[in-house]
PDB file of N, CA and C in Angstrom:
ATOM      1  N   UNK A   1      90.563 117.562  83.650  1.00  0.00           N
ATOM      2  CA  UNK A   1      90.553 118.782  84.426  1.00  0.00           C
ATOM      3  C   UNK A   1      90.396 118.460  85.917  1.00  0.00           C
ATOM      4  N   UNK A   2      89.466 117.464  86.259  1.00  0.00           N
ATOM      5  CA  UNK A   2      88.904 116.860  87.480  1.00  0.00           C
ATOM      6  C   UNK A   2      90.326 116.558  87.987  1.00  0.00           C
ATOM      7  N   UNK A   3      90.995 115.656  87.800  1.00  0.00           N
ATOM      8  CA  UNK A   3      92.230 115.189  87.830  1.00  0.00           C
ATOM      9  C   UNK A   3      93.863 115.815  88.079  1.00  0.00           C
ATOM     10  N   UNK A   4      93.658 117.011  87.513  1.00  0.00           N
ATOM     11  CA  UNK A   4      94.652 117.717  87.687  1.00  0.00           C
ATOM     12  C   UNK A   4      94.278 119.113  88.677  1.00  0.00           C
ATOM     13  N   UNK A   5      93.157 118.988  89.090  1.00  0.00           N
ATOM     14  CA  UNK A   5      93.174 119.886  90.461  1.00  0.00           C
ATOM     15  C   UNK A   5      93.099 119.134  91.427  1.00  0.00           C
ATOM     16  N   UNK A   6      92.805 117.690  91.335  1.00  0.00           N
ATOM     17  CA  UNK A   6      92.871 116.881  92.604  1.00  0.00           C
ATOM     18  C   UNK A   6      94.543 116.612  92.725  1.00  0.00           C
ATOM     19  N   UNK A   7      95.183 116.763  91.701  1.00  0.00           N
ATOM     20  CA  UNK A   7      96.440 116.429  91.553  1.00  0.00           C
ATOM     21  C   UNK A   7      97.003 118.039  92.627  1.00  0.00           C
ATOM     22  N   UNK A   8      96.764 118.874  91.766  1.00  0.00           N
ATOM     23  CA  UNK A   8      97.287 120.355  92.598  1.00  0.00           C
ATOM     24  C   UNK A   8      96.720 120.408  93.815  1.00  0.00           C
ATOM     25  N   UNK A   9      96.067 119.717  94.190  1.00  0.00           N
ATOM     26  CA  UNK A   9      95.515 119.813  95.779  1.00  0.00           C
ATOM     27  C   UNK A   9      96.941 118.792  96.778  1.00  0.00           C
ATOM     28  N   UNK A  10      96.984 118.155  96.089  1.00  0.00           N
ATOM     29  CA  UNK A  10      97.398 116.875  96.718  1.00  0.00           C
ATOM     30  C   UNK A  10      99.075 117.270  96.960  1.00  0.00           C
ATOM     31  N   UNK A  11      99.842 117.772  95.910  1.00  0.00           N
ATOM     32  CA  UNK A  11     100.907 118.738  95.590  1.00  0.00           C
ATOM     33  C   UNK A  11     101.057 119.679  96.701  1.00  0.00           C
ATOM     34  N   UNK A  12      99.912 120.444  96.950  1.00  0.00           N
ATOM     35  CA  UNK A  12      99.789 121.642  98.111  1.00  0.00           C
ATOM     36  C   UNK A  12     100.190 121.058  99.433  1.00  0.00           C
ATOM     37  N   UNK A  13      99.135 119.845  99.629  1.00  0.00           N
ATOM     38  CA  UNK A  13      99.348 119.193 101.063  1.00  0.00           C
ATOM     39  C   UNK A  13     100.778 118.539 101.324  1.00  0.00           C
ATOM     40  N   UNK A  14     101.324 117.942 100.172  1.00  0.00           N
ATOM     41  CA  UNK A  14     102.914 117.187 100.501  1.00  0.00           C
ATOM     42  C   UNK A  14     103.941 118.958 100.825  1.00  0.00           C
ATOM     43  N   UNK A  15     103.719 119.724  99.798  1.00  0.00           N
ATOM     44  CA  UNK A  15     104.766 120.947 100.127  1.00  0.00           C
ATOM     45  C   UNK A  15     104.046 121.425 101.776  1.00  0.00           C
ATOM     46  N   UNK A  16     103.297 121.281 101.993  1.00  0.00           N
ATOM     47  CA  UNK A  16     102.924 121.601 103.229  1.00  0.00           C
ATOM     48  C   UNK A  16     103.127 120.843 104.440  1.00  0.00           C
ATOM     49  N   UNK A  17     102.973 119.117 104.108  1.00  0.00           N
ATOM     50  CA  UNK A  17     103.693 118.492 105.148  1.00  0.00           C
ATOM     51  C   UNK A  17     105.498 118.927 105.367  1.00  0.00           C
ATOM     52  N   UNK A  18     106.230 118.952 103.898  1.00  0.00           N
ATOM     53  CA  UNK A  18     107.246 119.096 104.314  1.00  0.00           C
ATOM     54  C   UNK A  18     107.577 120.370 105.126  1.00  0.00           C
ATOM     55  N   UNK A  19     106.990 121.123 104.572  1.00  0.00           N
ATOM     56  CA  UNK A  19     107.077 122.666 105.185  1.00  0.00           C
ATOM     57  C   UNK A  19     107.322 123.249 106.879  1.00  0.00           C
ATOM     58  N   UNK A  20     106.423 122.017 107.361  1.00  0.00           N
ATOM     59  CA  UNK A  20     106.117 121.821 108.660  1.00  0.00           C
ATOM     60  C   UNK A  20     106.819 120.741 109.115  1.00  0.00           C
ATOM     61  N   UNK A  21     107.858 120.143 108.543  1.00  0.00           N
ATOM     62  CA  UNK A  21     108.598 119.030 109.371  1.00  0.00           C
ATOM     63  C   UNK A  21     109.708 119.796 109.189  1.00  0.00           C
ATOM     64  N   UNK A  22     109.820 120.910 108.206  1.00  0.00           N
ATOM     65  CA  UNK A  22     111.392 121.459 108.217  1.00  0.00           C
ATOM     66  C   UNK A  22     111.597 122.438 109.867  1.00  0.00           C
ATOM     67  N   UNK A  23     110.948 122.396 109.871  1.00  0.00           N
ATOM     68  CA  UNK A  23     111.030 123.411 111.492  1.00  0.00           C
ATOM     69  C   UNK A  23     111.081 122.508 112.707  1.00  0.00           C
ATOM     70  N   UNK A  24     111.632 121.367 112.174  1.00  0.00           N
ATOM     71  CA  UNK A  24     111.339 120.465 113.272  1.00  0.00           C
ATOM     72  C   UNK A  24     113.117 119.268 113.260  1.00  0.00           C
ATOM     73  N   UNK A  25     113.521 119.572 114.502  1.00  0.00           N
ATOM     74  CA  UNK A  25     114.690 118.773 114.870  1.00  0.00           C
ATOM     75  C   UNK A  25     114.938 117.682 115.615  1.00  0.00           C
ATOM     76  N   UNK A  26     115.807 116.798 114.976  1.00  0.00           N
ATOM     77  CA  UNK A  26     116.045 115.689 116.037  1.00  0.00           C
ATOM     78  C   UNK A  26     116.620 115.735 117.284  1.00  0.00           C
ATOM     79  N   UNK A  27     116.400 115.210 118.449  1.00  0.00           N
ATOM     80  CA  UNK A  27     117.155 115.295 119.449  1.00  0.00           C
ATOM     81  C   UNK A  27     117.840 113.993 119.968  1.00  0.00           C
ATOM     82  N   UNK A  28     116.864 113.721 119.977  1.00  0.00           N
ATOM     83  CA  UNK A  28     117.401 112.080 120.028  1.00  0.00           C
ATOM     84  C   UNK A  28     116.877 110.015 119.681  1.00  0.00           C
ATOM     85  N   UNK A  29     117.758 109.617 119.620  1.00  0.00           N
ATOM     86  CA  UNK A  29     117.428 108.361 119.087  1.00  0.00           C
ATOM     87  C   UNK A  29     116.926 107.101 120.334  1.00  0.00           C
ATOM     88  N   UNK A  30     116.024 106.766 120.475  1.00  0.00           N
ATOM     89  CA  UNK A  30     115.520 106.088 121.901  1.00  0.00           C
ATOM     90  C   UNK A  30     115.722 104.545 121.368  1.00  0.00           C
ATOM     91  N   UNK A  31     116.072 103.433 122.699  1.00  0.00           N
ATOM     92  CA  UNK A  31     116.112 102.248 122.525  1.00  0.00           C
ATOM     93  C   UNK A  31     115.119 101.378 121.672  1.00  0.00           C
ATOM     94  N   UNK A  32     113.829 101.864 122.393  1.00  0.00           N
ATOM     95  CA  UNK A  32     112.693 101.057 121.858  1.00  0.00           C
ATOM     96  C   UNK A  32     111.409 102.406 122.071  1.00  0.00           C
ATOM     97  N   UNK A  33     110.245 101.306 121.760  1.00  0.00           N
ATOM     98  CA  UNK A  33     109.125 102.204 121.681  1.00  0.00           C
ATOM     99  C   UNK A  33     108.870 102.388 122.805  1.00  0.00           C
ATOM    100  N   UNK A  34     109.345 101.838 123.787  1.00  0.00           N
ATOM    101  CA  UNK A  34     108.796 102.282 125.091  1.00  0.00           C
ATOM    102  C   UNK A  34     109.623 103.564 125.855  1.00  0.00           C
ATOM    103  N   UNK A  35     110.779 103.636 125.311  1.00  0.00           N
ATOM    104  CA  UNK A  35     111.485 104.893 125.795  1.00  0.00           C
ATOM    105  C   UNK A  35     111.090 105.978 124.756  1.00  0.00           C
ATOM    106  N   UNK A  36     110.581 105.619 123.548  1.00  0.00           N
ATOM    107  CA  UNK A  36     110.845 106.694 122.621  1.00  0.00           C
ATOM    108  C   UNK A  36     109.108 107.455 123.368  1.00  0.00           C
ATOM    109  N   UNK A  37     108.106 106.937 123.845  1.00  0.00           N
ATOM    110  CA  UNK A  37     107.003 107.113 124.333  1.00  0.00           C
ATOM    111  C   UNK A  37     107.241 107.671 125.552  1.00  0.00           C
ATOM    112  N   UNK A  38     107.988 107.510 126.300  1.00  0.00           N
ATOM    113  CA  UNK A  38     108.511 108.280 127.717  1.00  0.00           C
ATOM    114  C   UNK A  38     108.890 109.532 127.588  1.00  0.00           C
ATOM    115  N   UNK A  39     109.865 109.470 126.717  1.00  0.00           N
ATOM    116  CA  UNK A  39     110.412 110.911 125.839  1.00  0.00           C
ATOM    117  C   UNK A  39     109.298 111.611 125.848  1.00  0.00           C
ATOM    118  N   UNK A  40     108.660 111.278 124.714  1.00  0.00           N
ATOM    119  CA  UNK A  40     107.519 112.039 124.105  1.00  0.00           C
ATOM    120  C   UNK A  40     106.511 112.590 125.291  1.00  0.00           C
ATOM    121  N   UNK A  41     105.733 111.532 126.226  1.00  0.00           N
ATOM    122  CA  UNK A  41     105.045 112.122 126.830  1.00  0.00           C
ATOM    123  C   UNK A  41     105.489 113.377 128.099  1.00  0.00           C
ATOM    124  N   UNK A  42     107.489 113.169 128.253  1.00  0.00           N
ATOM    125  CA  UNK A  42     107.587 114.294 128.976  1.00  0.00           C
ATOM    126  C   UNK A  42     107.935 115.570 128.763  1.00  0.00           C
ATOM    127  N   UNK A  43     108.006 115.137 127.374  1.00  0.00           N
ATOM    128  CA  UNK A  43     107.778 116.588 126.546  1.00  0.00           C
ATOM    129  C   UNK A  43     106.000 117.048 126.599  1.00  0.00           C
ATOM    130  N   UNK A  44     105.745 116.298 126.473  1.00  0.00           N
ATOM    131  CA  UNK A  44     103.972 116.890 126.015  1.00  0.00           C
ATOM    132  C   UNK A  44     103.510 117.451 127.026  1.00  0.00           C
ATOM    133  N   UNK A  45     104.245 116.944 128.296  1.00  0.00           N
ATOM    134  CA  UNK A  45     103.365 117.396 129.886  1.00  0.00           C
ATOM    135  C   UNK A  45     104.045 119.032 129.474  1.00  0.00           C
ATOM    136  N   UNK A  46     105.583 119.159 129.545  1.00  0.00           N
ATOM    137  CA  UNK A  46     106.182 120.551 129.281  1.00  0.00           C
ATOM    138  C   UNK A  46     105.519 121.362 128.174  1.00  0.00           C
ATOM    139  N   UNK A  47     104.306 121.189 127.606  1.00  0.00           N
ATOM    140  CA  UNK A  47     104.157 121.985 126.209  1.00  0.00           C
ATOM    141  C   UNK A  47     104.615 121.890 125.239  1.00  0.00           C
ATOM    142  N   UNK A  48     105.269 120.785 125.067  1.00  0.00           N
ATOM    143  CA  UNK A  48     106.511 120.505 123.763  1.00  0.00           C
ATOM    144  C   UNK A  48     105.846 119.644 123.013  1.00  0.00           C
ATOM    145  N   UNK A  49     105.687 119.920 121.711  1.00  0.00           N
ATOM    146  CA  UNK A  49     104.907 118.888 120.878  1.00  0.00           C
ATOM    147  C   UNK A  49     106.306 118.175 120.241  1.00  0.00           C
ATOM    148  N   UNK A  50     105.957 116.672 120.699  1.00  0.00           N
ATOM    149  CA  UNK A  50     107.011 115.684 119.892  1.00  0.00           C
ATOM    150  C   UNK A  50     106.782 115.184 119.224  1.00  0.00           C
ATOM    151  N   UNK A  51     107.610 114.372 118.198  1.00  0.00           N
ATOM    152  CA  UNK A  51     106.981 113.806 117.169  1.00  0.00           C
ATOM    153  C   UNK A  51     107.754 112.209 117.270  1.00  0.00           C
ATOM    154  N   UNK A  52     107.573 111.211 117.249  1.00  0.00           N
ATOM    155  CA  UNK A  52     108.586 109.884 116.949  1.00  0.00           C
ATOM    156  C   UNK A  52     108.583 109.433 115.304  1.00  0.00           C
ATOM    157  N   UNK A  53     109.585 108.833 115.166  1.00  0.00           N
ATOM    158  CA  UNK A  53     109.334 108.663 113.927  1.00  0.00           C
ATOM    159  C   UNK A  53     110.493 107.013 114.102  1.00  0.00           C
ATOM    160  N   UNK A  54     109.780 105.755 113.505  1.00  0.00           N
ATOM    161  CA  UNK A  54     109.861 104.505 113.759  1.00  0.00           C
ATOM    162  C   UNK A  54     111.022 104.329 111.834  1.00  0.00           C
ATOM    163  N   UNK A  55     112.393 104.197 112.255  1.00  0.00           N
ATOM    164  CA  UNK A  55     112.849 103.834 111.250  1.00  0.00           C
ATOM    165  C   UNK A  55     113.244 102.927 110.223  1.00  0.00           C
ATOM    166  N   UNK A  56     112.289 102.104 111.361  1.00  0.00           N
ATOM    167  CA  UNK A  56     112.829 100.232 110.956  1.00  0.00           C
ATOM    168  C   UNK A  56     111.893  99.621 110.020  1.00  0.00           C
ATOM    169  N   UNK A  57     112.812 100.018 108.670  1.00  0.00           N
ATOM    170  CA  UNK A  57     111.447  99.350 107.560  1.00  0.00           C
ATOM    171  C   UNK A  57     110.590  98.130 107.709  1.00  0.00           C
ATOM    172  N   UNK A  58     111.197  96.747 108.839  1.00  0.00           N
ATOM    173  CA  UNK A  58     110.459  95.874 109.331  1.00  0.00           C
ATOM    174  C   UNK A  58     109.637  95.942 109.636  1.00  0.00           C
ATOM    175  N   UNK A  59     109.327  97.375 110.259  1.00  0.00           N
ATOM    176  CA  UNK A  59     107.723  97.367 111.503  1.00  0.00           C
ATOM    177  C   UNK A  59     106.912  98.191 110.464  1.00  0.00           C
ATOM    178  N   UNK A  60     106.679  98.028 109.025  1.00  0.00           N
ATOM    179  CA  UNK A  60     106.037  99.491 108.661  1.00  0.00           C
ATOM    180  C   UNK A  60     103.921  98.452 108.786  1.00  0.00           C
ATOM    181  N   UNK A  61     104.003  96.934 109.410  1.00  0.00           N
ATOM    182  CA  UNK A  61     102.703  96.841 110.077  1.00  0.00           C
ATOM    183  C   UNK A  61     102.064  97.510 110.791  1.00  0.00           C
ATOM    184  N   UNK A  62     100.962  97.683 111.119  1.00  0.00           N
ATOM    185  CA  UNK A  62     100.559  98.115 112.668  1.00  0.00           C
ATOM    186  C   UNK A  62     100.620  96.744 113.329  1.00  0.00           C
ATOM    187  N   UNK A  63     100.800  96.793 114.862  1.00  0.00           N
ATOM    188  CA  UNK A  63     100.699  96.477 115.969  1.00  0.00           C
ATOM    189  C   UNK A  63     101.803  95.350 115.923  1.00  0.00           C
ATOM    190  N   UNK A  64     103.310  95.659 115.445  1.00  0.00           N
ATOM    191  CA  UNK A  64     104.607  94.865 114.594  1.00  0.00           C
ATOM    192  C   UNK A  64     105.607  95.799 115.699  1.00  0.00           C
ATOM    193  N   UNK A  65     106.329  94.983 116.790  1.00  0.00           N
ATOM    194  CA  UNK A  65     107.179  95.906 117.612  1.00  0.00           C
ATOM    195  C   UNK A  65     108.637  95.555 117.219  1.00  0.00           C
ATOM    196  N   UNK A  66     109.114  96.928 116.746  1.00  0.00           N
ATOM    197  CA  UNK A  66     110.666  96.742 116.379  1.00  0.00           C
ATOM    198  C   UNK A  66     111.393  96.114 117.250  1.00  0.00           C
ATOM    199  N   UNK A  67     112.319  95.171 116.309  1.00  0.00           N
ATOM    200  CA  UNK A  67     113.259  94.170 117.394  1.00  0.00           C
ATOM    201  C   UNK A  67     114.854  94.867 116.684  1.00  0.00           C
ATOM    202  N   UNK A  68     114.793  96.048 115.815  1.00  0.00           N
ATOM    203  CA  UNK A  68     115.744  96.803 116.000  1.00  0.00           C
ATOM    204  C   UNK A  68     116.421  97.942 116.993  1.00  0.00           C
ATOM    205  N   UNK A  69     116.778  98.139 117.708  1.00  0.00           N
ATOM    206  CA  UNK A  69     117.091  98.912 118.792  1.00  0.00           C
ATOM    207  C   UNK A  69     117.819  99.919 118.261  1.00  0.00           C
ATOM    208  N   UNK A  70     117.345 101.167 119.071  1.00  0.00           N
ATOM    209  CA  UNK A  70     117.517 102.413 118.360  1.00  0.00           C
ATOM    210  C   UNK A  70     117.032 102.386 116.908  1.00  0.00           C
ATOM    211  N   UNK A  71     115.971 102.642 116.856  1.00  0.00           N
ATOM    212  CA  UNK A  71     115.156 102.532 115.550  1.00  0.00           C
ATOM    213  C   UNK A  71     113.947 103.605 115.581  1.00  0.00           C
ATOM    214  N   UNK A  72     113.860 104.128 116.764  1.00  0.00           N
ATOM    215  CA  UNK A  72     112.693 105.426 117.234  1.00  0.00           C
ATOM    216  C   UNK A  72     113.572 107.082 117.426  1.00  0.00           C
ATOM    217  N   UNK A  73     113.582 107.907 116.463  1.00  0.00           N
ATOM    218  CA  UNK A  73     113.853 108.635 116.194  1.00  0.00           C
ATOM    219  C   UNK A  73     112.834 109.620 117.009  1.00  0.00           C
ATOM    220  N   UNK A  74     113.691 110.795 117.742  1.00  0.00           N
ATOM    221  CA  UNK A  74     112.401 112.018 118.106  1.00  0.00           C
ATOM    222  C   UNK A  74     112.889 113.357 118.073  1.00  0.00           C
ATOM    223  N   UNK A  75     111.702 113.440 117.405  1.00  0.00           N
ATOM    224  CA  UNK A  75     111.702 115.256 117.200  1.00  0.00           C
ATOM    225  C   UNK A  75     111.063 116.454 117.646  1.00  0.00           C
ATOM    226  N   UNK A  76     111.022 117.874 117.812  1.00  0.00           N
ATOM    227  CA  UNK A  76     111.098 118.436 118.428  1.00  0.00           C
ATOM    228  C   UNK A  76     111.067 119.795 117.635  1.00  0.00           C
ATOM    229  N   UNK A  77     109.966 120.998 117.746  1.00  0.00           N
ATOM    230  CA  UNK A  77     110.070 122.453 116.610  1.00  0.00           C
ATOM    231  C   UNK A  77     111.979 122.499 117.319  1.00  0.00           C
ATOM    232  N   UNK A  78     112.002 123.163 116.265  1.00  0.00           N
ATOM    233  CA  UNK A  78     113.516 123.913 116.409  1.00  0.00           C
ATOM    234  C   UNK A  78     113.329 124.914 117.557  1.00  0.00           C
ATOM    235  N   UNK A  79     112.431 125.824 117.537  1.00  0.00           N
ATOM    236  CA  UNK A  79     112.621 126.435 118.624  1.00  0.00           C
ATOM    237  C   UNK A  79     112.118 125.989 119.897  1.00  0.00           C
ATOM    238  N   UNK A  80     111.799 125.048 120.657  1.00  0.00           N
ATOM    239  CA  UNK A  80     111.991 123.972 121.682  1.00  0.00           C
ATOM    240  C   UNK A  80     113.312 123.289 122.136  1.00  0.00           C
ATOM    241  N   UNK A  81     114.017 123.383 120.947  1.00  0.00           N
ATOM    242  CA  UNK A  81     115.141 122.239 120.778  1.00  0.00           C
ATOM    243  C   UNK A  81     115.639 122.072 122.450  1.00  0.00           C
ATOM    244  N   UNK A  82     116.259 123.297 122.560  1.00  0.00           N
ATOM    245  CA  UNK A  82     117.293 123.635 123.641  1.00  0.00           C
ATOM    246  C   UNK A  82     116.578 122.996 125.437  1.00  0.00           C
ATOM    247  N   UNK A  83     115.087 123.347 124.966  1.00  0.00           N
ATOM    248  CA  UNK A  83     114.333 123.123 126.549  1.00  0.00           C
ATOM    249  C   UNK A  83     113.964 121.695 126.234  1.00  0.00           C
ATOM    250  N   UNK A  84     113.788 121.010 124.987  1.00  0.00           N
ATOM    251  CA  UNK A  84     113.884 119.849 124.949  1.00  0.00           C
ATOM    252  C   UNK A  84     114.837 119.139 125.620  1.00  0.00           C
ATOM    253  N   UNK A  85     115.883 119.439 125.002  1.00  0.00           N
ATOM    254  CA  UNK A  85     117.075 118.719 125.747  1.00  0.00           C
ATOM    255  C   UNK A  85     117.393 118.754 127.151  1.00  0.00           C
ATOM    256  N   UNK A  86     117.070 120.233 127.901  1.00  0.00           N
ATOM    257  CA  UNK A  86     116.850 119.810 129.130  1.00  0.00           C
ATOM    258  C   UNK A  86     116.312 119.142 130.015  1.00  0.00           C
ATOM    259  N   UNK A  87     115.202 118.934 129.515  1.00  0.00           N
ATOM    260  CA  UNK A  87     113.532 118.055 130.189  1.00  0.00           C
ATOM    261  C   UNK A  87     114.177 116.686 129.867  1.00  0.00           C
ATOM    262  N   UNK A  88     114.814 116.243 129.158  1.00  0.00           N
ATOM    263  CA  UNK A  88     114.902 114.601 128.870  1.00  0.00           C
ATOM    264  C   UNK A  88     116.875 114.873 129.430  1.00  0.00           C
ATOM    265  N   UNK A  89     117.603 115.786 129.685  1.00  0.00           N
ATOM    266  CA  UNK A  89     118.766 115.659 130.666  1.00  0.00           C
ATOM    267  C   UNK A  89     119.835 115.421 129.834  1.00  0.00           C
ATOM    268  N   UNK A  90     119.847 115.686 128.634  1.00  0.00           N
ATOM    269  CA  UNK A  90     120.374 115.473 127.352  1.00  0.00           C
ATOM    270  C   UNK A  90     121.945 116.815 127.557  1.00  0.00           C
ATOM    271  N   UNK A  91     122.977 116.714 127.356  1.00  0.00           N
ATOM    272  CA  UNK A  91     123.669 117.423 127.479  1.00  0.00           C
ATOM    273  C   UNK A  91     123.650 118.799 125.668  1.00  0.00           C
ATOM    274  N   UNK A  92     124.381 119.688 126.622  1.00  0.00           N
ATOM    275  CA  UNK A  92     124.013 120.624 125.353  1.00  0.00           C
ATOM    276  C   UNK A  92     124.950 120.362 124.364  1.00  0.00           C
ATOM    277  N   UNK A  93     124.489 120.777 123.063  1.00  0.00           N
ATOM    278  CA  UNK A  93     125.280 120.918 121.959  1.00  0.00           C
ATOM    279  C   UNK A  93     126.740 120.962 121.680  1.00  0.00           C
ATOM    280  N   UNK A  94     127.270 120.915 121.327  1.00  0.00           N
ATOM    281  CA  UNK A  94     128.757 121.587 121.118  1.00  0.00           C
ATOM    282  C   UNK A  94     129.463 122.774 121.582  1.00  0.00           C
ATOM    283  N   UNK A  95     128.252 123.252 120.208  1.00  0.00           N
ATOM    284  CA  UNK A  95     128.424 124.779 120.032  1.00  0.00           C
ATOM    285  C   UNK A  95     127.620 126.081 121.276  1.00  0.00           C
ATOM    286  N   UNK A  96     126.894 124.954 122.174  1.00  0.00           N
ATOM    287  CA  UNK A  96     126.586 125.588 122.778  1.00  0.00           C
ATOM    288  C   UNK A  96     127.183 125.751 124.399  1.00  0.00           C
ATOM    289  N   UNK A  97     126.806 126.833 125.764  1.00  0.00           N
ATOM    290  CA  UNK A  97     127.575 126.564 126.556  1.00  0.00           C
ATOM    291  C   UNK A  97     127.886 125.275 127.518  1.00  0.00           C
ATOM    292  N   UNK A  98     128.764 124.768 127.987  1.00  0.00           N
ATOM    293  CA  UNK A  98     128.665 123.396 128.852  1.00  0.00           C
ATOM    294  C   UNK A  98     128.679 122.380 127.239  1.00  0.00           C
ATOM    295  N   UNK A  99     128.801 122.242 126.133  1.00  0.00           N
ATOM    296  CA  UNK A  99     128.618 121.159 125.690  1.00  0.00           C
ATOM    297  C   UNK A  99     130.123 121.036 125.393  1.00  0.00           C
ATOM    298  N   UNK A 100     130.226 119.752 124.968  1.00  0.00           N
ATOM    299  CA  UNK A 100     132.329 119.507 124.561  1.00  0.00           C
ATOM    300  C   UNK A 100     132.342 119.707 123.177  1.00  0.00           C
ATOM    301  N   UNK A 101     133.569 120.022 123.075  1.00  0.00           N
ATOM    302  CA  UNK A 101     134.029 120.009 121.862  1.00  0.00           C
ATOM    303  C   UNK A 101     134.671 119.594 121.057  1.00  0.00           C
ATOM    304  N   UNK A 102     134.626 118.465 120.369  1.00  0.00           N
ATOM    305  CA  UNK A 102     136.389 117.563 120.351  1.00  0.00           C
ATOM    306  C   UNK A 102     137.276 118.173 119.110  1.00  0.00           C
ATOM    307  N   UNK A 103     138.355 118.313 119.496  1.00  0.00           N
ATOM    308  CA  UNK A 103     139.534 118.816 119.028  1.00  0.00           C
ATOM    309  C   UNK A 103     140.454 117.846 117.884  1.00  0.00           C
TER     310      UNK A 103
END
């Protein structure tokens, strides 16, 4: 019994992490950790909570610096997206105005 409410607890928190990463978009893919950290903190000064996310199954150590490039993924709530992309100079979307479209 002990076991299977620690189990349904544990269940709650994963549907809940995902829950809260689904509202959340990529914008862009940074060289290394040191750009993907530049990113991030000039979002954070703007109010923008970022998130990085390190894709290089090599580094899953701590204090192990990826020698894969472009391997720092960053994200961004969906509804930020757009002022995200401005603050880091990122051109717009496609679908949106000023972005290209290829034919």
């Amino acid at each position: 019994m002990v076991r299977q409410a620690h189990h349904e607890r544990g269940k709650g928190y994963v549907m809940a992490k995902k829950k809260a990463r689904q509202g959340m978009v990529k914008i862009g893919v940074a060289r290394d950790q040191v750009e993907a950290a530049i990113w991030r903190d000039a979002l954070q000064q703007e109010g923008i909570n970022a998130f990085v996310k390190n894709i290089d199954p090599l580094t899953a150590l701590p204090y192990v610096e990826s020698a894969t490039p472009y391997s720092f993924e960053v994200f961004v709530p969906a509804a930020d997206e757009k002022r995200a992309r401005w603050i880091l100079g990122e051109p717009a979307q496609p679908d949106e105005p000023g972005g290209t479209r290829s034919s």
